[in-house]
N, C-alpha and C. Protein backbone atom coordinates (compact mmCIF):
# COMPACT_ATOMS: atom_id res chain seq x y z
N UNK A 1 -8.18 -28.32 -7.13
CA UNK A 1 -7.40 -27.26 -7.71
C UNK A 1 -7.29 -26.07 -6.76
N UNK A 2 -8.40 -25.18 -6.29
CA UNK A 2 -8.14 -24.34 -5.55
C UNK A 2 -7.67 -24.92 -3.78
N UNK A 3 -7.73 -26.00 -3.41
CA UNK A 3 -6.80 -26.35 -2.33
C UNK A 3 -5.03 -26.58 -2.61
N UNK A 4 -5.08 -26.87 -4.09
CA UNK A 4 -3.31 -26.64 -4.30
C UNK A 4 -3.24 -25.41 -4.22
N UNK A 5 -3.76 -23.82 -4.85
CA UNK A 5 -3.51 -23.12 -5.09
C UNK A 5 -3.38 -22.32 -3.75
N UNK A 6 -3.77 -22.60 -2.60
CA UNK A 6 -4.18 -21.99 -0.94
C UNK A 6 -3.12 -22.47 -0.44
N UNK A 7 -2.66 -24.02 -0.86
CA UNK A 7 -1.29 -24.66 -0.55
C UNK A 7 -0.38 -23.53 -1.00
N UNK A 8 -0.19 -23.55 -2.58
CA UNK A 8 0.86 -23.03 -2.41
C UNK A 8 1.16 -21.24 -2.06
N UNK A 9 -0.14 -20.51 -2.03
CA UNK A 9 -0.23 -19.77 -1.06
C UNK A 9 0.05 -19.31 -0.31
N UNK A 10 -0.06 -19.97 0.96
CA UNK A 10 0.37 -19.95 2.26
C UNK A 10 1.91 -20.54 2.15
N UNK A 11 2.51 -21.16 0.92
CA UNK A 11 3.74 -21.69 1.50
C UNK A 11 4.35 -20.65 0.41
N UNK A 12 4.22 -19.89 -0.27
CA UNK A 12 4.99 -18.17 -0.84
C UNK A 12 4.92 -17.20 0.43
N UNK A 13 4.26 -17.01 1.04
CA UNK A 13 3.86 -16.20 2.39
C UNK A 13 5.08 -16.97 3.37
N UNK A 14 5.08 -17.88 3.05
CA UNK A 14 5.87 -18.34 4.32
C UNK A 14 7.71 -17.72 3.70
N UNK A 15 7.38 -18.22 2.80
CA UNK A 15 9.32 -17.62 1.84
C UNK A 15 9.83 -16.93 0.97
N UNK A 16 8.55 -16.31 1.12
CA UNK A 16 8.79 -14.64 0.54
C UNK A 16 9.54 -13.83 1.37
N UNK A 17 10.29 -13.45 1.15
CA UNK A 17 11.59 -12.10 1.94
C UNK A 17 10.28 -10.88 2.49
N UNK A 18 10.65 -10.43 3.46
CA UNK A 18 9.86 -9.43 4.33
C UNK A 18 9.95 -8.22 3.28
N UNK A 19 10.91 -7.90 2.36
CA UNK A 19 10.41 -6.96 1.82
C UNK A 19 9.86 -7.16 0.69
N UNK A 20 10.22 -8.07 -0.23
CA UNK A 20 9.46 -8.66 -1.35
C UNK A 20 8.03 -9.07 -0.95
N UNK A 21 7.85 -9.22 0.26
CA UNK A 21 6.32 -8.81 0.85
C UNK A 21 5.58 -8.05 0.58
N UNK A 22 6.66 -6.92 1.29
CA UNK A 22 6.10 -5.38 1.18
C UNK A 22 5.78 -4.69 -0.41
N UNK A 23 6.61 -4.95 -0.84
CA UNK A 23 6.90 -4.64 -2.20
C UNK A 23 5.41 -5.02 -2.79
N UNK A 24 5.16 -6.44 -2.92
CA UNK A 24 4.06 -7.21 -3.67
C UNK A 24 2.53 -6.63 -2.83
N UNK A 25 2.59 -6.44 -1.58
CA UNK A 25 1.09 -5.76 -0.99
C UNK A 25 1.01 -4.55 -1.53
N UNK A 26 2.17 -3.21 -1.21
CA UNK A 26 1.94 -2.11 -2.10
C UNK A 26 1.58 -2.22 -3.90
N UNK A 27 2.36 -2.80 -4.76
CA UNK A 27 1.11 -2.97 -5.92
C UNK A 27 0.07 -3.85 -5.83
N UNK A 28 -0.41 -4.55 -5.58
CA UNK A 28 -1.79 -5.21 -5.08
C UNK A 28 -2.35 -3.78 -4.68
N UNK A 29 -2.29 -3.39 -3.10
CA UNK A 29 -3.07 -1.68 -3.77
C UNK A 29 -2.97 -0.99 -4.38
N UNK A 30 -1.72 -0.38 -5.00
CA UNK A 30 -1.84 0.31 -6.25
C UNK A 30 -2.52 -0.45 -7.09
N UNK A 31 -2.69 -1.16 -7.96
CA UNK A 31 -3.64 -1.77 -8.57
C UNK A 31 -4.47 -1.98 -8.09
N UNK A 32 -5.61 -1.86 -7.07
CA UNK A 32 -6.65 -1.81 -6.88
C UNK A 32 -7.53 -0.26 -7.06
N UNK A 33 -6.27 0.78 -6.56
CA UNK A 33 -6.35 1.92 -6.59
C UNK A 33 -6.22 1.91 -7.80
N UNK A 34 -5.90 1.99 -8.87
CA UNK A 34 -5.24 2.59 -10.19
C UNK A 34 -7.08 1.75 -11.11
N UNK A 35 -7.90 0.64 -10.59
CA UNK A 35 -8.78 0.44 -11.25
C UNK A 35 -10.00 1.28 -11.14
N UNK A 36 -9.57 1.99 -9.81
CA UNK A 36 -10.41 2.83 -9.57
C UNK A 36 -10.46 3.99 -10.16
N UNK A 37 -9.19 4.63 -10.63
CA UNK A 37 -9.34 5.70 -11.21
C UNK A 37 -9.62 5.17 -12.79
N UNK A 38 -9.17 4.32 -13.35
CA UNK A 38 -9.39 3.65 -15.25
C UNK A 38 -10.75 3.72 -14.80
N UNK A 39 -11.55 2.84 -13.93
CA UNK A 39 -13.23 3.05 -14.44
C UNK A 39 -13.99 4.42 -13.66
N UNK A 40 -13.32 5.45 -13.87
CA UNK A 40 -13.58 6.61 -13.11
C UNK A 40 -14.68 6.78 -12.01
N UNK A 41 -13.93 6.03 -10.99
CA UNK A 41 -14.83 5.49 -9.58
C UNK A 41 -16.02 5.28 -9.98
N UNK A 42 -16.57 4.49 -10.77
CA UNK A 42 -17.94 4.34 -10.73
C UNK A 42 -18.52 3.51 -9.73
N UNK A 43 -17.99 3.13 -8.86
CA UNK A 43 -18.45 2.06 -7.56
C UNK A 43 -17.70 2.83 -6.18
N UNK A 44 -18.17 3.48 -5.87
CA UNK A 44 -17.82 3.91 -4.32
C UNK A 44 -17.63 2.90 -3.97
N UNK A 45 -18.18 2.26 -3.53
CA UNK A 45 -17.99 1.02 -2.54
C UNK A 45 -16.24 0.32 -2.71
N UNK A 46 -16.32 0.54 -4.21
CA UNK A 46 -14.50 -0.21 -4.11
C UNK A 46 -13.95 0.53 -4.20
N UNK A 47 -13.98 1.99 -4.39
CA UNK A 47 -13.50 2.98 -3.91
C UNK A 47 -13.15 3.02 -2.44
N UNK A 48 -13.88 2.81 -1.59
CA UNK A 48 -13.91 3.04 -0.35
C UNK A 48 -13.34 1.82 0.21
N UNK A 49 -13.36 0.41 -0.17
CA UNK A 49 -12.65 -0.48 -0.08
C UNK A 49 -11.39 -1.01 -0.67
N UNK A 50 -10.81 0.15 -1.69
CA UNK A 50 -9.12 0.35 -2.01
C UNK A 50 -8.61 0.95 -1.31
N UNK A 51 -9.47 2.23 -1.17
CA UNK A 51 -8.84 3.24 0.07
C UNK A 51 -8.32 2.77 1.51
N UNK A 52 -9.50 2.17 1.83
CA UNK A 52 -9.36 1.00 3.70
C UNK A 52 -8.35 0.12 3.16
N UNK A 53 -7.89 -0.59 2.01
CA UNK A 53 -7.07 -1.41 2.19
C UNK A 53 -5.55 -0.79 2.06
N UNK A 54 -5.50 0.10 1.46
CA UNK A 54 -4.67 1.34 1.07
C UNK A 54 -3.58 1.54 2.37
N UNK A 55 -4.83 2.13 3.03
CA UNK A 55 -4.76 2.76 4.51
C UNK A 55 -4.20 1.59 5.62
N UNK A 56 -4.98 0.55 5.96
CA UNK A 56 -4.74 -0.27 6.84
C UNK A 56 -2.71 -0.46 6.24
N UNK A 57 -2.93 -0.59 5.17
CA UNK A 57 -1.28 -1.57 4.47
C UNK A 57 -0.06 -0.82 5.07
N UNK A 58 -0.70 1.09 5.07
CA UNK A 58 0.63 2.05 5.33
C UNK A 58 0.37 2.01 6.60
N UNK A 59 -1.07 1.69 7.41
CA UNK A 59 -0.64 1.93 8.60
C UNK A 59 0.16 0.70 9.05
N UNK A 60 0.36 -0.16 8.83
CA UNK A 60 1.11 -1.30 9.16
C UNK A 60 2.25 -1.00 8.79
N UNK A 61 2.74 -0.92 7.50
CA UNK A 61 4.18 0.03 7.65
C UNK A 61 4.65 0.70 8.00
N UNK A 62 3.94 1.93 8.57
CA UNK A 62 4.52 3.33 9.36
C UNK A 62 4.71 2.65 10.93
N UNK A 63 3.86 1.95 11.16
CA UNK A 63 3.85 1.42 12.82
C UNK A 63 5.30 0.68 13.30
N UNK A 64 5.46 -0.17 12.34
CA UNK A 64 6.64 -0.96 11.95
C UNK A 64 7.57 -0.56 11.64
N UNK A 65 7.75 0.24 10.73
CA UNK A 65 9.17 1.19 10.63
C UNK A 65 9.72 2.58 11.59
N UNK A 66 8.38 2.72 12.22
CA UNK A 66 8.74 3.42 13.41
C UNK A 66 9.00 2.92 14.77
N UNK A 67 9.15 1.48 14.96
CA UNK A 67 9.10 0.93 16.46
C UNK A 67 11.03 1.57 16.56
N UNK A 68 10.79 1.09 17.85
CA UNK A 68 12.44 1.62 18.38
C UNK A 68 13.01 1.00 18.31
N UNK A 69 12.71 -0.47 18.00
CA UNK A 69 13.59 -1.97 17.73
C UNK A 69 13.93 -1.98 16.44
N UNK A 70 13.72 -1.13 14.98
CA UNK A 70 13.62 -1.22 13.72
C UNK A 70 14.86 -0.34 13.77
N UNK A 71 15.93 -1.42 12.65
CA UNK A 71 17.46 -0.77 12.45
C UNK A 71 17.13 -0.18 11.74
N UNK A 72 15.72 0.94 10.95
CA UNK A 72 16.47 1.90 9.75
C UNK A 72 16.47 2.93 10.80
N UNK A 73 17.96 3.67 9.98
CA UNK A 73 18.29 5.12 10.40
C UNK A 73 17.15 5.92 10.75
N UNK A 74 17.30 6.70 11.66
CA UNK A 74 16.25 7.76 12.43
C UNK A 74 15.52 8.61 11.16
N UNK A 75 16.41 9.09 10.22
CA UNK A 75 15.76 9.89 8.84
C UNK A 75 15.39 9.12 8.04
N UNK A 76 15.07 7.83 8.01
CA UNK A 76 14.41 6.73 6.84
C UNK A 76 13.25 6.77 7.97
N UNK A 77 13.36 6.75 9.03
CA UNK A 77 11.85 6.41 10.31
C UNK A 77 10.90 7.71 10.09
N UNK A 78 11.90 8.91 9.97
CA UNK A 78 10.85 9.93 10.29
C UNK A 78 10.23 9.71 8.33
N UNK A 79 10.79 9.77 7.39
CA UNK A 79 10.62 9.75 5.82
C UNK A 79 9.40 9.12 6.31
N UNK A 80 9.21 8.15 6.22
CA UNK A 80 8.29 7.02 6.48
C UNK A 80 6.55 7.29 7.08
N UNK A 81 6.93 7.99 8.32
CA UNK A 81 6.19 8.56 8.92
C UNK A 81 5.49 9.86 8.31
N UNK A 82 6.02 10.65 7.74
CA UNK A 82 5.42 11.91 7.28
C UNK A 82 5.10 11.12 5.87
N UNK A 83 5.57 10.47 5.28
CA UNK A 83 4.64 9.93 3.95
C UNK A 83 3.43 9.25 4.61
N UNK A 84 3.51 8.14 5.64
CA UNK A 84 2.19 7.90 5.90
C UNK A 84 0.97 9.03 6.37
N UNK A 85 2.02 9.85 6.87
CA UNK A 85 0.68 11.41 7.53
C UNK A 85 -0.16 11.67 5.88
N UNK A 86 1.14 12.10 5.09
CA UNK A 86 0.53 12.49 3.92
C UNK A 86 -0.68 11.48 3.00
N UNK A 87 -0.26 10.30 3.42
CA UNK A 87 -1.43 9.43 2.60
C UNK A 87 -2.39 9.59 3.31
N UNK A 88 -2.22 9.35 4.14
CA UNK A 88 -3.67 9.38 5.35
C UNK A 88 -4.48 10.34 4.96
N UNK A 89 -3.59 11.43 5.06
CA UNK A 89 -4.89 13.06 5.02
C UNK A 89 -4.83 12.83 3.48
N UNK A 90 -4.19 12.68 2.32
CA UNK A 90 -4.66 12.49 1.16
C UNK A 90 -5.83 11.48 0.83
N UNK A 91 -5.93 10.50 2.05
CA UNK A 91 -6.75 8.89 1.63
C UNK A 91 -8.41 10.03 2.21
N UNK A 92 -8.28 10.65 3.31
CA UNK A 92 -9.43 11.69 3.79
C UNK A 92 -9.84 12.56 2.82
N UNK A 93 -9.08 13.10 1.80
CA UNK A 93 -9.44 14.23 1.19
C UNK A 93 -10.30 13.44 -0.37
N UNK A 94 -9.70 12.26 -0.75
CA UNK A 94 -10.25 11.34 -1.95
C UNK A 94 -11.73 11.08 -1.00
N UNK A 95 -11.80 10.60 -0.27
CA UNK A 95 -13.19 10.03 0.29
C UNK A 95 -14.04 11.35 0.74
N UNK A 96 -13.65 11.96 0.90
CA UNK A 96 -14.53 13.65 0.66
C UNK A 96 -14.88 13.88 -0.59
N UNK A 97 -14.71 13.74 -1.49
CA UNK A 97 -14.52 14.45 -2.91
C UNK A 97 -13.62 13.92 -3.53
N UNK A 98 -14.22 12.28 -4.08
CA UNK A 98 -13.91 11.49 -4.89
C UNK A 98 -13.23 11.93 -6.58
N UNK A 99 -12.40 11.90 -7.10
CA UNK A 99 -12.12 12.45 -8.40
C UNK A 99 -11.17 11.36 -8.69
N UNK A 100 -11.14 10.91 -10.06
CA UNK A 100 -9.74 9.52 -10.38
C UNK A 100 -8.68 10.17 -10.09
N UNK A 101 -8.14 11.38 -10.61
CA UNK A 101 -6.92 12.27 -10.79
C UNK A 101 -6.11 12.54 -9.25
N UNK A 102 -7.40 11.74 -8.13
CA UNK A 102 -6.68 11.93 -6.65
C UNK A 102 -5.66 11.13 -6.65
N UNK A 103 -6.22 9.96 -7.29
CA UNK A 103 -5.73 8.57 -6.74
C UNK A 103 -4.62 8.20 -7.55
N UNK A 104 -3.91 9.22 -8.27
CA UNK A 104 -2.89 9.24 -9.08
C UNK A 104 -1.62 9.32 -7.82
N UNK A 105 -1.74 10.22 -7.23
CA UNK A 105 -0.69 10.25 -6.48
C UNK A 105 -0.09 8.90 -5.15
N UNK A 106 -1.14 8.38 -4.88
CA UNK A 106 -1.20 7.52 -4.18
C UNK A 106 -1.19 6.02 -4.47
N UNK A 107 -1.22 5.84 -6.10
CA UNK A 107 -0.52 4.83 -6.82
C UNK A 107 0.98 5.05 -7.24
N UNK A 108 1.27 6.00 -7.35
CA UNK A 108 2.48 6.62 -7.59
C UNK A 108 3.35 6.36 -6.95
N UNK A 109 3.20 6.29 -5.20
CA UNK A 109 3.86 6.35 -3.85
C UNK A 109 4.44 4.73 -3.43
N UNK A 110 3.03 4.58 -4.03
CA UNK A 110 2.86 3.10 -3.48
C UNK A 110 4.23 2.18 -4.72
N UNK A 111 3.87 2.78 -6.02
CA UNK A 111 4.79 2.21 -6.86
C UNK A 111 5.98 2.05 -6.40
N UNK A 112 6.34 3.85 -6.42
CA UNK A 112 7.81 3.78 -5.90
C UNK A 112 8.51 3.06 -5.44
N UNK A 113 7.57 3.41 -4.03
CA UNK A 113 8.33 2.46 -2.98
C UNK A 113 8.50 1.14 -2.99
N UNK A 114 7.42 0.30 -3.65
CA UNK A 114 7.73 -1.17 -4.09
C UNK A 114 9.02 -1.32 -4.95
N UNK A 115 8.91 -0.15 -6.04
CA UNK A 115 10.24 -0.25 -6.70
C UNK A 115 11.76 -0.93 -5.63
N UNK A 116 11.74 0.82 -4.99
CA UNK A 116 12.77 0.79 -4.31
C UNK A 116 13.00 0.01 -3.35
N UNK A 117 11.55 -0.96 -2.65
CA UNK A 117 12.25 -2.18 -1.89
C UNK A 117 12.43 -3.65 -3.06
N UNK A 118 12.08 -3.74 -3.57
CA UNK A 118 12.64 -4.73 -4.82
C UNK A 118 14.22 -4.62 -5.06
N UNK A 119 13.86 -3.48 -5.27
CA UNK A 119 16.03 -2.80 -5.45
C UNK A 119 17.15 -3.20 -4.61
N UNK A 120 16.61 -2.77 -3.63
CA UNK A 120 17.44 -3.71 -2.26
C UNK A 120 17.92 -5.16 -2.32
């Protein structure tokens, strides 16, 4: 059973659309983030391991939507970029001084934007 399920796995990864990708990793962290704030961080540790996964996901998007080979318009590149600044120093300021009510905004972002690449 779990070798069909790795099968078919790896073969959704393979024909899933690049943004229906994107889309599906941003809630996967928002929902990891968003459990963190419902059980009002009582586990740092997955606190600190929503956050790193959080983080690594936008830095892979900001890197990527900023190369010079990437057709979005110059003002969708820079958008992109200053939202990842902003998560970043927001993902720094939650791991300083943990509170659920941080991690509101940063499920929020993450929503959105899955929204709006679904939309496409």
């Amino acid at each position: 059973m779990q070798n069909a399920a790795q099968a078919y796995s790896t073969t959704a990864k393979q024909t899933v659309a690049p943004r229906e990708r994107e889309a599906s990793l941003l809630i996967k962290a928002a929902a990891q983030l968003q459990n963190n704030q419902d059980n009002a961080i009582e586990d740092r540790s997955s606190l600190r391991s929503a956050l790193h996964y959080n983080r690594k996901l936008w830095t892979v998007l900001v890197t990527s939507a900023t190369q010079p080979e990437n057709p979005l318009p110059l003002p969708i590149k820079n958008n992109i970029a200053s939202l990842g600044v902003f998560i970043f120093r927001h993902t720094m300021e939650v791991l300083a001084r943990p509170e659920p009510q941080k991690l509101k905004v940063l499920i929020s972002i993450n929503k959105e934007i899955a929204a709006g690449l679904r939309s496409q």
